[in-house]
C-alpha atoms as a PDB file:
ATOM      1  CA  UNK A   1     -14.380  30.797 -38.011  1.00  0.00           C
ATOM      2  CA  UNK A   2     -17.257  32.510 -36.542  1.00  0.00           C
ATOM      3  CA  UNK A   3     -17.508  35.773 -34.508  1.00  0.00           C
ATOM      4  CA  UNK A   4     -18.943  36.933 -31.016  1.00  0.00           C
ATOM      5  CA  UNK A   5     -20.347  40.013 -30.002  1.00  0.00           C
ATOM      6  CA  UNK A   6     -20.907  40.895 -26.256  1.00  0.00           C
ATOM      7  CA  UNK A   7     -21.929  43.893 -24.083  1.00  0.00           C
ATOM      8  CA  UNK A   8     -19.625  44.891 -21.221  1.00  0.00           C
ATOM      9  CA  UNK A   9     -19.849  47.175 -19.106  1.00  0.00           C
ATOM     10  CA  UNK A  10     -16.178  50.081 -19.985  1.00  0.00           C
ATOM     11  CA  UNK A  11     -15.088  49.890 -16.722  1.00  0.00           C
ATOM     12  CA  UNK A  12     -15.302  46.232 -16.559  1.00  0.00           C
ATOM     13  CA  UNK A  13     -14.003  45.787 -20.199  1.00  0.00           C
ATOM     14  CA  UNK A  14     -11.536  48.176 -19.634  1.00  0.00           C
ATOM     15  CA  UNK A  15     -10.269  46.067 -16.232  1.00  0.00           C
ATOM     16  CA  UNK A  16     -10.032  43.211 -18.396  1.00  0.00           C
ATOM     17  CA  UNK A  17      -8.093  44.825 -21.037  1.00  0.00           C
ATOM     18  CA  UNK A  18      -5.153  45.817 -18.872  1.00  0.00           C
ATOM     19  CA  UNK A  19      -5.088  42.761 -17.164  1.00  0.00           C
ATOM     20  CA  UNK A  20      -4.697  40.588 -20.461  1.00  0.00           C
ATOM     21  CA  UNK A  21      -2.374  43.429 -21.532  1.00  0.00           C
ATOM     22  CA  UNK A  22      -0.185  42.908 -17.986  1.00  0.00           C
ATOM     23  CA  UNK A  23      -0.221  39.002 -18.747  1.00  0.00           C
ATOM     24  CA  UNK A  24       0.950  39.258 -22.577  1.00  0.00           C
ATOM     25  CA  UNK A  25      -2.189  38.850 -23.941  1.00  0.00           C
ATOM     26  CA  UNK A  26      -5.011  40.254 -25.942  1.00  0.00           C
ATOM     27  CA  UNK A  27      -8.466  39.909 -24.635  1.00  0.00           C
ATOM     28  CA  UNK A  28      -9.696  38.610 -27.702  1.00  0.00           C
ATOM     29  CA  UNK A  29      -7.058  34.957 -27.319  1.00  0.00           C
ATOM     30  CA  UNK A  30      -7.707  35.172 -23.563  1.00  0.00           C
ATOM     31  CA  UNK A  31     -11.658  35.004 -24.231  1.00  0.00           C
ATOM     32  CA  UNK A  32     -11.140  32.926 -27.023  1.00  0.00           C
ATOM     33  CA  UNK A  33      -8.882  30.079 -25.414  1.00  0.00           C
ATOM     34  CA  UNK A  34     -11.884  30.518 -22.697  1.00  0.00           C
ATOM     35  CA  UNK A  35     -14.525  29.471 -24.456  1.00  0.00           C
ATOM     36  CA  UNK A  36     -12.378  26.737 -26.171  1.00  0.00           C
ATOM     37  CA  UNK A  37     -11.574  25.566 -22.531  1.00  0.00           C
ATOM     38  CA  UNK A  38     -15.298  25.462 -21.100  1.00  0.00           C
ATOM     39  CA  UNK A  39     -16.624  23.806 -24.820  1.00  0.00           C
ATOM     40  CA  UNK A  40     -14.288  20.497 -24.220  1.00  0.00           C
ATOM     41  CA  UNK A  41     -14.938  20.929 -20.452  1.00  0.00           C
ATOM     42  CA  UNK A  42     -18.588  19.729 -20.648  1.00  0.00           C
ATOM     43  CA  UNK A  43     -17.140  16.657 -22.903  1.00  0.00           C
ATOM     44  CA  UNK A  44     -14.430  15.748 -20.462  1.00  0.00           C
ATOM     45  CA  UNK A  45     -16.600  15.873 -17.405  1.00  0.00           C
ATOM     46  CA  UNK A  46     -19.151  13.725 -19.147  1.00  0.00           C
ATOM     47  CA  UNK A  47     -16.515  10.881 -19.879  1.00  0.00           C
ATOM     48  CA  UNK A  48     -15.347  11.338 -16.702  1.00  0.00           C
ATOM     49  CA  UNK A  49     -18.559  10.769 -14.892  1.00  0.00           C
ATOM     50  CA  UNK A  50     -19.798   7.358 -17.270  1.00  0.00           C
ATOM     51  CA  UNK A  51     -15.723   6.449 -16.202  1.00  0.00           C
ATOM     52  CA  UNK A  52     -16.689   6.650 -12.705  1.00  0.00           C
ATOM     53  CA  UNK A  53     -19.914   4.818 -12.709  1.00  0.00           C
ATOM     54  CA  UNK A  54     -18.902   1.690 -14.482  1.00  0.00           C
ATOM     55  CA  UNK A  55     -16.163   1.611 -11.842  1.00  0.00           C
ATOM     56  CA  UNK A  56     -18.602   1.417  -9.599  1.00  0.00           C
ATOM     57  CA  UNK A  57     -20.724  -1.116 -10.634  1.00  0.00           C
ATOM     58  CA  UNK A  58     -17.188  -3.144 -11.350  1.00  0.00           C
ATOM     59  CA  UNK A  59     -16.206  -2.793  -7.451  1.00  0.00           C
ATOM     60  CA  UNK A  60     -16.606  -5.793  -5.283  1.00  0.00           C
ATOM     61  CA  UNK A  61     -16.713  -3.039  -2.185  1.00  0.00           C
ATOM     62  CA  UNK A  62     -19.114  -3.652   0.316  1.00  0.00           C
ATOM     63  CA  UNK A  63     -20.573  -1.291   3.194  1.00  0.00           C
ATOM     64  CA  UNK A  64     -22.349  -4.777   4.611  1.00  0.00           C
ATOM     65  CA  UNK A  65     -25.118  -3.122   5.828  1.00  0.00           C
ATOM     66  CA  UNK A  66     -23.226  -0.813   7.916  1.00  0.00           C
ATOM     67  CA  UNK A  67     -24.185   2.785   8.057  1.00  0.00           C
ATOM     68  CA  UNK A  68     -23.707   5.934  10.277  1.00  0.00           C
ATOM     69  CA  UNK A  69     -25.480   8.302  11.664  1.00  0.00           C
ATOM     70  CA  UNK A  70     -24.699  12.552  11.051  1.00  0.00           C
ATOM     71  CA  UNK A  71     -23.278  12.367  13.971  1.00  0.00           C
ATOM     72  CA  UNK A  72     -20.864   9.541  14.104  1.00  0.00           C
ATOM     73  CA  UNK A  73     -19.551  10.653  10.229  1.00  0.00           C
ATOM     74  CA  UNK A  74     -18.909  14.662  12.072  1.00  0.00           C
ATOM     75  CA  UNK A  75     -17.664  13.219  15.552  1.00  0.00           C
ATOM     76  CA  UNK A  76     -14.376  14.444  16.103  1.00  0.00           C
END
């Protein structure tokens, strides 16, 4: 397992510190489940995204030429 060193500013750090503290949690998990979270995030939104286009290119939707104008898509 490897190991991260940051700078924070104390009052910021020590914010931080009694908020994990008032949720049952030490700022070291909290930071650490973090960083686990945004790693897979990039992967997930990246599956996601080729998901969505072949749906796309699978759809037998059709606009048929129509379009709109700005102001018929905001007309209330």
């Amino acid at each position: 397992m490897g190991s991260l060193s940051i700078i924070v500013d104390d009052p910021i750090l020590q914010k931080a510190h009694k908020r994990a503290t008032k949720q049952g949690v030490s700022l070291n998990a909290l930071l650490r489940g973090f960083i686990e979270s945004y790693s897979e995030g990039t992967e997930q939104y990246r599956q996601a995204t080729i998901r969505i286009l072949e749906l796309a290119k699978q759809s037998t939707a059709a606009s048929n030429g129509q379009g709109w104008t700005r102001e018929e898509l905001y007309e209330r």
